[in-house]
PDB file of N, CA and C in Angstrom:
ATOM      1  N   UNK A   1     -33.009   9.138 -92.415  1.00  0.00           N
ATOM      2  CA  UNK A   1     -33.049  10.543 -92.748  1.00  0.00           C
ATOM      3  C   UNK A   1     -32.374  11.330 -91.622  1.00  0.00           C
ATOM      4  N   UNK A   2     -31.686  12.098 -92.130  1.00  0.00           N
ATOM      5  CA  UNK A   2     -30.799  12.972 -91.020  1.00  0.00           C
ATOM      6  C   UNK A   2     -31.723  14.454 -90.664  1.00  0.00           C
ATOM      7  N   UNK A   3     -31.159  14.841 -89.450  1.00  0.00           N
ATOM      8  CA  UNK A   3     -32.165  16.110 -89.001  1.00  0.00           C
ATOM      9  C   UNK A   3     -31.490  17.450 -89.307  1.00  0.00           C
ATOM     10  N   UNK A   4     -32.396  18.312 -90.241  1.00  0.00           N
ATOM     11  CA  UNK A   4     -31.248  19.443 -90.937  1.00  0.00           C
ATOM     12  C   UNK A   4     -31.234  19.871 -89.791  1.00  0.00           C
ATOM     13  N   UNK A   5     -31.598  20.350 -88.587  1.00  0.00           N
ATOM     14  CA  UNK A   5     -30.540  21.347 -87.699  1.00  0.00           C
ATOM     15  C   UNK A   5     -29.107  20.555 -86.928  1.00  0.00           C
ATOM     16  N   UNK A   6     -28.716  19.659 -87.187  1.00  0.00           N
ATOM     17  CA  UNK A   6     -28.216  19.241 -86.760  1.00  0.00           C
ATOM     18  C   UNK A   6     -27.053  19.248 -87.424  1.00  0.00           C
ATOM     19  N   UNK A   7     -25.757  19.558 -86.678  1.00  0.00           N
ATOM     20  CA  UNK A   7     -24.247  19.723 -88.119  1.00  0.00           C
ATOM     21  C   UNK A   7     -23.599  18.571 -87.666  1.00  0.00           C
ATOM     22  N   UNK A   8     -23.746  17.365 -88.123  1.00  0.00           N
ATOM     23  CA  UNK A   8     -22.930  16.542 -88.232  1.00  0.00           C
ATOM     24  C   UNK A   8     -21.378  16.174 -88.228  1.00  0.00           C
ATOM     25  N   UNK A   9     -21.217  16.997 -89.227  1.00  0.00           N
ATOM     26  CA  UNK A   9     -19.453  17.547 -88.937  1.00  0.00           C
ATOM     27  C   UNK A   9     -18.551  18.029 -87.401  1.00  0.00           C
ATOM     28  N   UNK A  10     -19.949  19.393 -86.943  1.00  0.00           N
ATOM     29  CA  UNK A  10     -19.338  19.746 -85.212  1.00  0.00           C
ATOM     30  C   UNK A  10     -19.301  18.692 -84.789  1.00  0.00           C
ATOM     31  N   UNK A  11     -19.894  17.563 -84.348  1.00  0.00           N
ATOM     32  CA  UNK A  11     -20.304  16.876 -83.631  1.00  0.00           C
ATOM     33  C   UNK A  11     -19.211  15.877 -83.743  1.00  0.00           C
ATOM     34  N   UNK A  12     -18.884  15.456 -85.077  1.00  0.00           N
ATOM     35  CA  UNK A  12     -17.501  14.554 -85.146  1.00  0.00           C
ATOM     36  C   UNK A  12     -16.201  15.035 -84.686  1.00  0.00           C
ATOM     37  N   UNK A  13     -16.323  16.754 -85.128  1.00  0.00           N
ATOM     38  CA  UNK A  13     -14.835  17.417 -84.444  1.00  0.00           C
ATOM     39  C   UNK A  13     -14.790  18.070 -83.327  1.00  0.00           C
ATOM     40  N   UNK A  14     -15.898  18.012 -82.683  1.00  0.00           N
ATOM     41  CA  UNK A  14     -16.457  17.560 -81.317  1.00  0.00           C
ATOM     42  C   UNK A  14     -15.543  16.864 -80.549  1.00  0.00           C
ATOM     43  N   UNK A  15     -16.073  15.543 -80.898  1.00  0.00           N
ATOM     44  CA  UNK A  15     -15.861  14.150 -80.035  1.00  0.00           C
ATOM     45  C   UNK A  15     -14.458  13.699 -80.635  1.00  0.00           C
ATOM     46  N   UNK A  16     -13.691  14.574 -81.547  1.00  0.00           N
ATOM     47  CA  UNK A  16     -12.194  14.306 -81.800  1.00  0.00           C
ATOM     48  C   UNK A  16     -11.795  14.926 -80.722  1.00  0.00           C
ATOM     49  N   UNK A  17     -11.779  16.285 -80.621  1.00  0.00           N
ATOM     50  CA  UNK A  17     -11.448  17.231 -79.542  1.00  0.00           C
ATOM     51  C   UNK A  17     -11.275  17.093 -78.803  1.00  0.00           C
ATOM     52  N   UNK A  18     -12.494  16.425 -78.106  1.00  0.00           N
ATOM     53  CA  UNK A  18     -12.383  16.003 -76.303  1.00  0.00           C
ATOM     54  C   UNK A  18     -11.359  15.397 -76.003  1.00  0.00           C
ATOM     55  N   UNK A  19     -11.086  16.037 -74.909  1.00  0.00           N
ATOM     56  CA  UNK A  19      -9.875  15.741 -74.363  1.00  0.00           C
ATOM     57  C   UNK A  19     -10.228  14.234 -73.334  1.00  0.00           C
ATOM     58  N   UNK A  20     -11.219  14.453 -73.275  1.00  0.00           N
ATOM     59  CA  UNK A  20     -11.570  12.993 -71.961  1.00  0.00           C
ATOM     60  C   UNK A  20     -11.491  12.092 -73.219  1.00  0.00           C
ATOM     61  N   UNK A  21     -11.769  12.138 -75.118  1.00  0.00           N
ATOM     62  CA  UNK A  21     -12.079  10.999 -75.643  1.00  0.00           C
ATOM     63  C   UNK A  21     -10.932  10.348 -76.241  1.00  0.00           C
ATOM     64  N   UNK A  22     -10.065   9.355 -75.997  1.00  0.00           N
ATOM     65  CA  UNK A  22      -8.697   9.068 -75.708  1.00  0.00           C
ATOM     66  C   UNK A  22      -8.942   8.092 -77.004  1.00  0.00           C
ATOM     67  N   UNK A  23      -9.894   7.135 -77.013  1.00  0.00           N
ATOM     68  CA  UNK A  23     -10.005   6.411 -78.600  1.00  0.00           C
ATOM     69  C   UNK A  23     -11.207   6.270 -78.974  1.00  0.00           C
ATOM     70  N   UNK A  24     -10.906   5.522 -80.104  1.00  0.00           N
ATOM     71  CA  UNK A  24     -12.429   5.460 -81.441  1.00  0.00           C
ATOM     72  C   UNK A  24     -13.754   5.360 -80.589  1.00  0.00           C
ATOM     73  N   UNK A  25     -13.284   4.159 -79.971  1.00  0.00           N
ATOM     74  CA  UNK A  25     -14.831   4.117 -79.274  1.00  0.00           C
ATOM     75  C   UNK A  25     -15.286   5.376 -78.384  1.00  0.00           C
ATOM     76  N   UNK A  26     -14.549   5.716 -77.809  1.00  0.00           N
ATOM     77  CA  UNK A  26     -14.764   7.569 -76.724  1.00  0.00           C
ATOM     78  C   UNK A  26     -15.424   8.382 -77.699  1.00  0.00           C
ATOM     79  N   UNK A  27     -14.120   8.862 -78.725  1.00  0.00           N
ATOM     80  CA  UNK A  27     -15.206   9.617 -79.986  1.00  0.00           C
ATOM     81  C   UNK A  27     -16.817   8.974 -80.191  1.00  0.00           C
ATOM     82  N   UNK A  28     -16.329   7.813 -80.876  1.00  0.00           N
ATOM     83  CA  UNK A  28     -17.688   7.530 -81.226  1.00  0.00           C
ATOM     84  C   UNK A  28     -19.054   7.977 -80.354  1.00  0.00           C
ATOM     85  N   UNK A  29     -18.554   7.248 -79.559  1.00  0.00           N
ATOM     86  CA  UNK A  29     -19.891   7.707 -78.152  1.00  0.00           C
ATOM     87  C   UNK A  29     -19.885   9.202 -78.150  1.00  0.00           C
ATOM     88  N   UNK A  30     -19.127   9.989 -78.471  1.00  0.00           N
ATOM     89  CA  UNK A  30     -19.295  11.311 -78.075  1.00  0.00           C
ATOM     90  C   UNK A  30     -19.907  12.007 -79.269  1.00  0.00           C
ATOM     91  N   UNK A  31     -19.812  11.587 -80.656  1.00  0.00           N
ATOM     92  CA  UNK A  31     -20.401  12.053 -81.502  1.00  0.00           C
ATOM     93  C   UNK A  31     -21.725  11.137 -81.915  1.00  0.00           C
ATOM     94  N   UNK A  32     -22.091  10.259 -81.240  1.00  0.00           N
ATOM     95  CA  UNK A  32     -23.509   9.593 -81.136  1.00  0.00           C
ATOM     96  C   UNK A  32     -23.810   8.481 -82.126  1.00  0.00           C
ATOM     97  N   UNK A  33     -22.637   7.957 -82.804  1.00  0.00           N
ATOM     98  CA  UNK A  33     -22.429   6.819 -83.640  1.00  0.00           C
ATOM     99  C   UNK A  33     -21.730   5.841 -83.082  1.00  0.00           C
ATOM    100  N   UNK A  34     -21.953   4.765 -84.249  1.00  0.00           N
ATOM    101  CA  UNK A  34     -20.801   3.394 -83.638  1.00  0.00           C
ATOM    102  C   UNK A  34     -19.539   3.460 -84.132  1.00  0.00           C
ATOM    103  N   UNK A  35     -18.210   2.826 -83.457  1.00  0.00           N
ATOM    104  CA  UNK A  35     -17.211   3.151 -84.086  1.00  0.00           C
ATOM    105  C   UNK A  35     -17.073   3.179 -85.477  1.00  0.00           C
ATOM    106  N   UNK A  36     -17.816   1.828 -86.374  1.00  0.00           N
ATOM    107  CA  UNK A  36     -17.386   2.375 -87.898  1.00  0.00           C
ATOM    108  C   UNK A  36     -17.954   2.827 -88.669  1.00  0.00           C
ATOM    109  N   UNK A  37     -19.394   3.847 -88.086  1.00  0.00           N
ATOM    110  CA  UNK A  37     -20.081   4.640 -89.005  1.00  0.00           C
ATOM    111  C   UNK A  37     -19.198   6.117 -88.511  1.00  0.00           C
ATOM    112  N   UNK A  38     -18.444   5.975 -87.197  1.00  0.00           N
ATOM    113  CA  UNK A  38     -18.153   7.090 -87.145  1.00  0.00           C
ATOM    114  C   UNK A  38     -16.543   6.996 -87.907  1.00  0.00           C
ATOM    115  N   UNK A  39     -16.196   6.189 -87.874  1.00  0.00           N
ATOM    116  CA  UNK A  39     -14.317   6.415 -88.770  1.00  0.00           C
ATOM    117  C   UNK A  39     -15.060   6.668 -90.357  1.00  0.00           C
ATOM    118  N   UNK A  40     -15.849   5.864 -90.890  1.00  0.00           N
ATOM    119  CA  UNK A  40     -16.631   6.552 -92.209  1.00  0.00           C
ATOM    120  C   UNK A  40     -17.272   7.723 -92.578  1.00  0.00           C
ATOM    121  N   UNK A  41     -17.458   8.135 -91.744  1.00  0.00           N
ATOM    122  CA  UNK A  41     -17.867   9.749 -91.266  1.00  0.00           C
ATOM    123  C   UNK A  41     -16.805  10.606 -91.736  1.00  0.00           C
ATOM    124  N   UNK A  42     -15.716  10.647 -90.535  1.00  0.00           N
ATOM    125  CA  UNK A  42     -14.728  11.182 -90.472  1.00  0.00           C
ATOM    126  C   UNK A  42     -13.902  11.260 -92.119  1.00  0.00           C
ATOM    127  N   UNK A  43     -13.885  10.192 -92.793  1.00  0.00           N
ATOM    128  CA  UNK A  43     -12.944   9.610 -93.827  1.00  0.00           C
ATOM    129  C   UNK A  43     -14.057  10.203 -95.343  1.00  0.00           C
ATOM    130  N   UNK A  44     -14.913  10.651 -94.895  1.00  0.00           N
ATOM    131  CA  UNK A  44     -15.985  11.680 -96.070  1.00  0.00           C
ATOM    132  C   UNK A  44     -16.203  12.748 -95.551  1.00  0.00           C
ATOM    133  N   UNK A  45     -15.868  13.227 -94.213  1.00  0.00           N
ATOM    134  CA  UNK A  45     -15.734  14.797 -93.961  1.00  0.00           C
ATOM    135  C   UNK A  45     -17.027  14.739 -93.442  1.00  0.00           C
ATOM    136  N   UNK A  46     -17.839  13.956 -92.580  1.00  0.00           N
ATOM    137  CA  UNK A  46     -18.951  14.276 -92.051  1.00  0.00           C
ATOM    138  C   UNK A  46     -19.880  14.200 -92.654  1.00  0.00           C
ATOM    139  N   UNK A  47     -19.912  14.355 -93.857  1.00  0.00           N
ATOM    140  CA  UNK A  47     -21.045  14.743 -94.826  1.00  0.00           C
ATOM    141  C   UNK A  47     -22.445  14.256 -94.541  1.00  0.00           C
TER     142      UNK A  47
END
């Protein structure tokens, strides 16, 4: 179960953003998933 205050989406275009996060795994860690829940994320818009 996911936590409604929480926007899922910022958090992925977040950890795209960062400039320190150079690849998948950087994102990932930065948006608090593993790399391929987070490229599945990304590839459904966060949802």
């Amino acid at each position: 179960m996911s936590d409604p205050g929480r926007d899922r989406l910022r958090e992925l275009l977040d950890a795209v953003l960062d400039e320190d996060h150079r690849t998948l795994g950087d994102m990932s860690v930065g948006a608090f998933s593993s790399p391929s829940h987070f490229s599945r994320e990304l590839v459904r818009g966060g949802g």
